[in-house]
C-alpha atoms as a PDB file:
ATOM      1  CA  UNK A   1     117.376 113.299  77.048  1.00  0.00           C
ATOM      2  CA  UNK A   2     120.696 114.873  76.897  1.00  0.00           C
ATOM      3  CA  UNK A   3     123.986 113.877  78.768  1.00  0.00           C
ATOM      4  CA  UNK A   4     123.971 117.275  80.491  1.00  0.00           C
ATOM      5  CA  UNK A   5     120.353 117.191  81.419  1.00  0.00           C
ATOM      6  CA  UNK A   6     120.549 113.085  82.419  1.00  0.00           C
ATOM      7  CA  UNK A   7     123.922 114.464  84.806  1.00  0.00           C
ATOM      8  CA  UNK A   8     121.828 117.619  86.358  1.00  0.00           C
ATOM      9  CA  UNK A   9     118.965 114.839  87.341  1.00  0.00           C
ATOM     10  CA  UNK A  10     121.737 112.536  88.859  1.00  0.00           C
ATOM     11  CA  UNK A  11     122.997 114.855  90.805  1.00  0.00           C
ATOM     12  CA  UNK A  12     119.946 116.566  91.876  1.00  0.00           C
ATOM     13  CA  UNK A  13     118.673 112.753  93.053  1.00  0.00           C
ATOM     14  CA  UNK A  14     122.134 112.604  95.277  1.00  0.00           C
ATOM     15  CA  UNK A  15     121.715 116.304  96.953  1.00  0.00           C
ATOM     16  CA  UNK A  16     117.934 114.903  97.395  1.00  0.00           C
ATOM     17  CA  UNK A  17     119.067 112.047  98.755  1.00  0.00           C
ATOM     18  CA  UNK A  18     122.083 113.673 101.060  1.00  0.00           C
ATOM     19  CA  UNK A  19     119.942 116.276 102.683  1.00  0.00           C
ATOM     20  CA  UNK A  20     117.712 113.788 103.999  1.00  0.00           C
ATOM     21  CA  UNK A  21     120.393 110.865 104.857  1.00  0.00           C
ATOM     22  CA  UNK A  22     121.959 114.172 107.105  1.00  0.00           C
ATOM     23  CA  UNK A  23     118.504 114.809 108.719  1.00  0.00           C
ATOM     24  CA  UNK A  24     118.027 111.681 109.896  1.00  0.00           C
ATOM     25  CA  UNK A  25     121.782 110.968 111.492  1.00  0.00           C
ATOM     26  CA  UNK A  26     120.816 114.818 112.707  1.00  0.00           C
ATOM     27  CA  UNK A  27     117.956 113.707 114.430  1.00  0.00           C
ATOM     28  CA  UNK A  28     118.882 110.726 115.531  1.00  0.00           C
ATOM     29  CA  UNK A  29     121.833 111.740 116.925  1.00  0.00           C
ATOM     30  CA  UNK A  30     119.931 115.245 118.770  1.00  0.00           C
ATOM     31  CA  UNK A  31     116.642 115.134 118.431  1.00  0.00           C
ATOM     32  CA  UNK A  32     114.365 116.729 115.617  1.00  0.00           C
ATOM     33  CA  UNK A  33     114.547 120.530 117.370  1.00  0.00           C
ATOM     34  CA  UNK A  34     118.201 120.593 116.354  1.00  0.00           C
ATOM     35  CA  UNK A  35     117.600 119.627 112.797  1.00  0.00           C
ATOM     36  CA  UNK A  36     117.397 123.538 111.087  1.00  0.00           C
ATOM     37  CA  UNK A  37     117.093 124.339 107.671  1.00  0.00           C
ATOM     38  CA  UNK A  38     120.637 126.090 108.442  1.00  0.00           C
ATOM     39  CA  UNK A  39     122.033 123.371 110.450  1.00  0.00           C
ATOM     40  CA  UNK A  40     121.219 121.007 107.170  1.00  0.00           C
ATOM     41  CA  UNK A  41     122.602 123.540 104.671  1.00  0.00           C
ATOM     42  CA  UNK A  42     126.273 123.818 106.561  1.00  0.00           C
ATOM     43  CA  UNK A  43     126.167 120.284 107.121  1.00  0.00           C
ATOM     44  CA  UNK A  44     125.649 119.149 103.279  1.00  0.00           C
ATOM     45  CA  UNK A  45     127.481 122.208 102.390  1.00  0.00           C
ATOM     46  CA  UNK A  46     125.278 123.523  99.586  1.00  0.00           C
ATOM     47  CA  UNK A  47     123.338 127.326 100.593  1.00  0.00           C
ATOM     48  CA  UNK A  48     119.855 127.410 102.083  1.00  0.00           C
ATOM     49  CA  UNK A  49     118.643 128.423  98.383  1.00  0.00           C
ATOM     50  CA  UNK A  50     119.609 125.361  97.046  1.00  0.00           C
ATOM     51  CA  UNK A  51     118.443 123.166 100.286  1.00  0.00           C
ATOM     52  CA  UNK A  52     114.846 124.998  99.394  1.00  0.00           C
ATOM     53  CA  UNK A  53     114.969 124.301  95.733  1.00  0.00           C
ATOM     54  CA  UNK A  54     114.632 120.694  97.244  1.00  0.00           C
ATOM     55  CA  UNK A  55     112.022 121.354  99.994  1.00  0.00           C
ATOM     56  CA  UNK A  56     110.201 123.932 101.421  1.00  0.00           C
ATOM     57  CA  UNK A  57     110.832 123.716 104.926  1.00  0.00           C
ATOM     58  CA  UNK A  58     111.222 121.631 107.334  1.00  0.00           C
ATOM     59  CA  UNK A  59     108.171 120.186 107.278  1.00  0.00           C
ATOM     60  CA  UNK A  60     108.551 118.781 103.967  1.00  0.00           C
ATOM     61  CA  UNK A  61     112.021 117.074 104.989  1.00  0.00           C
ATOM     62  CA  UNK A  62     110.255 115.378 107.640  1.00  0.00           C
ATOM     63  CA  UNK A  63     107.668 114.240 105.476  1.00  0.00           C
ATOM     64  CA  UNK A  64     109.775 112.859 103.526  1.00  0.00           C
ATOM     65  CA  UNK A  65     111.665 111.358 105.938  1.00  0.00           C
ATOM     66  CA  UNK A  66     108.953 109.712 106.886  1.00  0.00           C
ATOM     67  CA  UNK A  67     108.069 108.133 103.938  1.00  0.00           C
ATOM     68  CA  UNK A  68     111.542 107.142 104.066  1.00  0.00           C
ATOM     69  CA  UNK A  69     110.609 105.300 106.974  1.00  0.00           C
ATOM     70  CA  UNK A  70     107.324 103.551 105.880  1.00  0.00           C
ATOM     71  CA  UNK A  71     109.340 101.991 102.753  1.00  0.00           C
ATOM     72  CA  UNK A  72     111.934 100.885 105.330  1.00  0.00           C
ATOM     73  CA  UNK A  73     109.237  99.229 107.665  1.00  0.00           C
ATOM     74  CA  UNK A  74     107.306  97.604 105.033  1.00  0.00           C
ATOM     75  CA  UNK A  75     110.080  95.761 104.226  1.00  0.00           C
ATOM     76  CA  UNK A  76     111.174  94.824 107.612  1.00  0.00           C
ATOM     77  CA  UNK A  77     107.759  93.581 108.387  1.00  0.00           C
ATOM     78  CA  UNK A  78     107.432  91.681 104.919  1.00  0.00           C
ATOM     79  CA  UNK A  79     110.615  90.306 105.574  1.00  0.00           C
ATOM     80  CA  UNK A  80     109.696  88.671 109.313  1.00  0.00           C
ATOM     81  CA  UNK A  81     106.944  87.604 108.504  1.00  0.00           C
ATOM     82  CA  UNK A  82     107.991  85.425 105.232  1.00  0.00           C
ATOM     83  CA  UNK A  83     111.160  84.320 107.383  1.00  0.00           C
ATOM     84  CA  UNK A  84     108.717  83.464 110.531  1.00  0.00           C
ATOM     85  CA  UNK A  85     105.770  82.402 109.107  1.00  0.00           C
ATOM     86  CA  UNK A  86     106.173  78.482 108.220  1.00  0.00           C
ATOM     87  CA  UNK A  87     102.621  76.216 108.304  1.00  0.00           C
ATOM     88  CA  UNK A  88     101.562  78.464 110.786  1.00  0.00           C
ATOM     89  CA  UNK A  89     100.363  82.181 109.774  1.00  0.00           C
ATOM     90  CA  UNK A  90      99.785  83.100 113.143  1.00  0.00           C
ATOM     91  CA  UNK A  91     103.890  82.859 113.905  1.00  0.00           C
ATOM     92  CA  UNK A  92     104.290  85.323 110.877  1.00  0.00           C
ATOM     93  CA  UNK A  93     101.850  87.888 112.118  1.00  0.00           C
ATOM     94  CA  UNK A  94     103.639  87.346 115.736  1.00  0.00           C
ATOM     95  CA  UNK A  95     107.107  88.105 113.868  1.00  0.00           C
ATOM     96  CA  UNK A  96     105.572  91.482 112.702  1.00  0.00           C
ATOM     97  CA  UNK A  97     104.812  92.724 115.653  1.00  0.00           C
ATOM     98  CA  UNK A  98     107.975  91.786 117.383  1.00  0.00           C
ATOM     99  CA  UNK A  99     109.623  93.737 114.138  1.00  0.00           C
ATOM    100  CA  UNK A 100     107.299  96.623 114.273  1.00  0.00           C
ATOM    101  CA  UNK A 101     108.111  97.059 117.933  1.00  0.00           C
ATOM    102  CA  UNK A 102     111.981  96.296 117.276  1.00  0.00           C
ATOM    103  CA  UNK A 103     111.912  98.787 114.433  1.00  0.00           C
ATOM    104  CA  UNK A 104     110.376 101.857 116.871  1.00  0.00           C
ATOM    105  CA  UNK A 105     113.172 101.130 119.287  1.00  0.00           C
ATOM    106  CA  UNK A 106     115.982 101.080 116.904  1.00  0.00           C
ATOM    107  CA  UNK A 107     115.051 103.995 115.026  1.00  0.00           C
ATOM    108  CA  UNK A 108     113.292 106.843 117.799  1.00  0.00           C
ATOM    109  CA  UNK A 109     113.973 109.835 115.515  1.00  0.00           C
ATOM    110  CA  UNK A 110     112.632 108.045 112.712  1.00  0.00           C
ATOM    111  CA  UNK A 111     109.531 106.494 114.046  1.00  0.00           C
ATOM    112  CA  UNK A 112     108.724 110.081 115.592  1.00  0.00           C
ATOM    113  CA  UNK A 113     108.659 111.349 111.978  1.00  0.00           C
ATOM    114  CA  UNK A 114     106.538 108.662 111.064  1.00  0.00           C
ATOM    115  CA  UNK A 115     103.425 109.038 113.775  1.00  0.00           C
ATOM    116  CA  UNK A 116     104.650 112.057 116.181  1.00  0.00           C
ATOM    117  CA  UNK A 117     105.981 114.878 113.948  1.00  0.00           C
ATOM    118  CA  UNK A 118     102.769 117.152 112.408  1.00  0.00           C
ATOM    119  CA  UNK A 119     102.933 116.542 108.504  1.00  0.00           C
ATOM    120  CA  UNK A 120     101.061 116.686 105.630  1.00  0.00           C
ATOM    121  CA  UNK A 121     101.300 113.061 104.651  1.00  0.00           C
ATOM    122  CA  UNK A 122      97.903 111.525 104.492  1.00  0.00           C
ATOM    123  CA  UNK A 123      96.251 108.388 105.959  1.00  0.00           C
ATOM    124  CA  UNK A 124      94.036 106.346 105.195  1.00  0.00           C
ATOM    125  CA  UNK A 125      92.470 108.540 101.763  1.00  0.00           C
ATOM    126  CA  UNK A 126      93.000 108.719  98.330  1.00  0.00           C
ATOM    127  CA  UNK A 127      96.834 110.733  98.680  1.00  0.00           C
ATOM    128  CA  UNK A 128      98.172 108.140 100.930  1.00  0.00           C
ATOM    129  CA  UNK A 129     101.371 107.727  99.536  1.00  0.00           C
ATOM    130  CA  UNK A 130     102.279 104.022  98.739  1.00  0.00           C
ATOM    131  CA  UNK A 131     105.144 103.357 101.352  1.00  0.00           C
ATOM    132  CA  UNK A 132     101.738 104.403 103.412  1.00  0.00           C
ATOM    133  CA  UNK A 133      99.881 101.881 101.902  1.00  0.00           C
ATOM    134  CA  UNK A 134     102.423  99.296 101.489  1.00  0.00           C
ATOM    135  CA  UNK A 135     102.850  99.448 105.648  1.00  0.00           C
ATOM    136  CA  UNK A 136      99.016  99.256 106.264  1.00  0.00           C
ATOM    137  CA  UNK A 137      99.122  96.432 103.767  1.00  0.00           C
ATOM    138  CA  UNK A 138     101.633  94.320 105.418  1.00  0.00           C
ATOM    139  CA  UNK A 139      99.852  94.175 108.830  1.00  0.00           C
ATOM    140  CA  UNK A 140      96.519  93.433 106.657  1.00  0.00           C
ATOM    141  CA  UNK A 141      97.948  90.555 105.065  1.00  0.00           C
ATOM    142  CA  UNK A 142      99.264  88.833 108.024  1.00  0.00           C
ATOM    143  CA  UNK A 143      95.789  88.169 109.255  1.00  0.00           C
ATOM    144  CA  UNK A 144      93.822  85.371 108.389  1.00  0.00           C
ATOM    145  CA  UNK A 145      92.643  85.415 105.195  1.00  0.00           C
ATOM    146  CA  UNK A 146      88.397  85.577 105.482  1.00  0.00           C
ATOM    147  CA  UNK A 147      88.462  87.046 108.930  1.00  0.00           C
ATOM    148  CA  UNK A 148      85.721  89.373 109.559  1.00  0.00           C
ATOM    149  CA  UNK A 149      86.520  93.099 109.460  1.00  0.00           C
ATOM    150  CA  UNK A 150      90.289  92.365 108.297  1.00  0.00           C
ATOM    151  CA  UNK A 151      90.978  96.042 107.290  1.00  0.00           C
ATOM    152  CA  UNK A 152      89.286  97.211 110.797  1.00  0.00           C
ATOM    153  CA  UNK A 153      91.617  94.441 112.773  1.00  0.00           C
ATOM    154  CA  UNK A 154      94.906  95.238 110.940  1.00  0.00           C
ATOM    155  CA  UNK A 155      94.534  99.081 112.305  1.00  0.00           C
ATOM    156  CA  UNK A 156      93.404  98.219 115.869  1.00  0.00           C
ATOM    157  CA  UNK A 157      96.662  96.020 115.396  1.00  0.00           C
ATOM    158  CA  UNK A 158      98.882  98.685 114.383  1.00  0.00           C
ATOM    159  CA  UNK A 159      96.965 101.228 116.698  1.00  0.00           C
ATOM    160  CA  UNK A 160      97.785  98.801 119.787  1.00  0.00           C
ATOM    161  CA  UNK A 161     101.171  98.204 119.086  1.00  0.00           C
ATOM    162  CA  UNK A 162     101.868 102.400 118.334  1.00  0.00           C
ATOM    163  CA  UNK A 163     100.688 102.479 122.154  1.00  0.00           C
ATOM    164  CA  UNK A 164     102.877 100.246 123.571  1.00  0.00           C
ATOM    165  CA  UNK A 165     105.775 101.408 121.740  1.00  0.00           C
ATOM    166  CA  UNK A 166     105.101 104.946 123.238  1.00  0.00           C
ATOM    167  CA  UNK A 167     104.428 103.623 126.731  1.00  0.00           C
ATOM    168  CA  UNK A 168     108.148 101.305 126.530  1.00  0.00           C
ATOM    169  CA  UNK A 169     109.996 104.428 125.306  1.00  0.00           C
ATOM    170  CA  UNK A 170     108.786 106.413 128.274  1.00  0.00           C
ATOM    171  CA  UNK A 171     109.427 103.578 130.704  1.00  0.00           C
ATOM    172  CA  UNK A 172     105.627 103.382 131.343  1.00  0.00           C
ATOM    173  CA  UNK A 173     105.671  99.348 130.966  1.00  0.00           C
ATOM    174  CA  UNK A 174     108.155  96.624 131.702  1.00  0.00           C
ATOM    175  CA  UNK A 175     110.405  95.069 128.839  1.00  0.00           C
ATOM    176  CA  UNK A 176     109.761  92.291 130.335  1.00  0.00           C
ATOM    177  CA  UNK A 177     106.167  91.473 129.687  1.00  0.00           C
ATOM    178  CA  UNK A 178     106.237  92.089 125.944  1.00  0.00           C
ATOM    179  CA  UNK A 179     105.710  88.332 124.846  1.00  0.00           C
ATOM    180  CA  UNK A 180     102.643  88.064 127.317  1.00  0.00           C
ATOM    181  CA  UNK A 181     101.129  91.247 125.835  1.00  0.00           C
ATOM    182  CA  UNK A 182     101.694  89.875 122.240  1.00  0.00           C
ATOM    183  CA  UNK A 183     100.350  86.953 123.368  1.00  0.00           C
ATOM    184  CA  UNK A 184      97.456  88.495 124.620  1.00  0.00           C
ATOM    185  CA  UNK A 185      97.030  91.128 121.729  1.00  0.00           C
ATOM    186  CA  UNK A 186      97.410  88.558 118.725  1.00  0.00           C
ATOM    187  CA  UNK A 187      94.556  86.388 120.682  1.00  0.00           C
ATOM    188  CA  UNK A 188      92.347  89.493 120.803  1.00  0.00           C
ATOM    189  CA  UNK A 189      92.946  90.694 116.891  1.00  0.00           C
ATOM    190  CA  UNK A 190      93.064  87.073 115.482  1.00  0.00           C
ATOM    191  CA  UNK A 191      91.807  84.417 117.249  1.00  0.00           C
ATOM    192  CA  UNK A 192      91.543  80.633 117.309  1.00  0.00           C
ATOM    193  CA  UNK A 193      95.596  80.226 116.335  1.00  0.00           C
ATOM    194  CA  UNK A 194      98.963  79.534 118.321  1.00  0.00           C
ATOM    195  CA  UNK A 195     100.032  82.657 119.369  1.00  0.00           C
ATOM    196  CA  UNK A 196     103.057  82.027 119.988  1.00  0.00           C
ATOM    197  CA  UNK A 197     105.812  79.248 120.788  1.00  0.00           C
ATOM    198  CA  UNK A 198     107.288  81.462 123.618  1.00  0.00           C
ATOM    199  CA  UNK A 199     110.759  81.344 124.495  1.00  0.00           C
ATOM    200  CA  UNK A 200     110.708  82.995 128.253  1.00  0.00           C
ATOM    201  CA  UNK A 201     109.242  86.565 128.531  1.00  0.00           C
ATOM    202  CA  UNK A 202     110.466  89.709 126.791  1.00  0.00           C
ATOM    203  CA  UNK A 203     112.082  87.238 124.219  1.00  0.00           C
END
């Protein structure tokens, strides 16, 4: 590969890279409705031309953006759970909830990209990409190895706490009772296991 050929892919990689980094403080900062294939091109300073030799619309920046996102959550919750997990699994499947929930909080814009924003990133099928995969595989893992219907559990797990995320963000249940509903929802998914060594609700 040539020097000027290896440069052109560098720098390609950092306008890649820059367009999305500026959609995401965009939407964080105002919501996705202000982030504009116009808005994005004065704000990285390159013409809409180039921003579409990158992606096709906004659609595709949001998909990727939320790919983005999966990588980043993976990690958080792989990173919890080895931290929290100890002699006793069911503390590191605790610790990924609390992070999953922690993460949709933190992040609104991002986690609306993830599960709220239409895209053409598929689930669950043979193109699920692998920060997709690597998510889903996370939440599988945590679960007691041998439980029946593990793959079946690990999505009502995720599907439960994608609810309660929506209903805190909208003020539609109390802060406050988080650790009772983990509690309660860790029982359910995977029982016969501590749940938890509570520190006071909502901790």
């Amino acid at each position: 590969m040539s020097v000027t050929r290896n440069r052109r892919e560098r720098e390609r990689a950092q306008r890649h890279r820059l367009i999305l980094s500026v959609a995401r403080e965009l939407a964080e900062a105002e919501g996705w409705e202000a982030v504009t294939t116009r808005r994005l091109a004065e704000r990285v300073e390159y013409s809409q031309p180039v921003l579409y030799s990158h992606f096709k619309g906004k659609d595709a920046i949001v998909a990727a953006v939320a790919e983005e996102g999966f990588t980043e959550l993976a990690e958080l919750l792989r990173r919890e759970r080895a931290a929290a997990r100890g002699d006793e699994p069911q503390l590191g499947l605790r610790a990924v909830c609390r992070a999953y929930l922690r993460f949709a909080v933190e992040h609104p814009a991002l986690y609306q990209a993830m599960f709220v924003m239409p895209t053409q990133l598929e689930f669950a099928g043979e193109e699920t990409p692998p920060a997709l995969r690597a998510a889903f595989g996370v939440f599988v893992e945590a679960l007691p190895e041998g439980i029946e219907g593990r793959e079946a559990r690990a999505e009502l797990l995720w599907a439960a706490l994608h609810g309660i995320s929506a209903l805190s963000a909208t003020g539609r249940v109390p802060a406050l009772g988080e650790s009772a509903r983990l509690d309660l929802l860790i029982h359910g998914i995977a029982p016969g296991g501590q749940a938890s060594r509570s520190c006071g609700d909502g901790t």
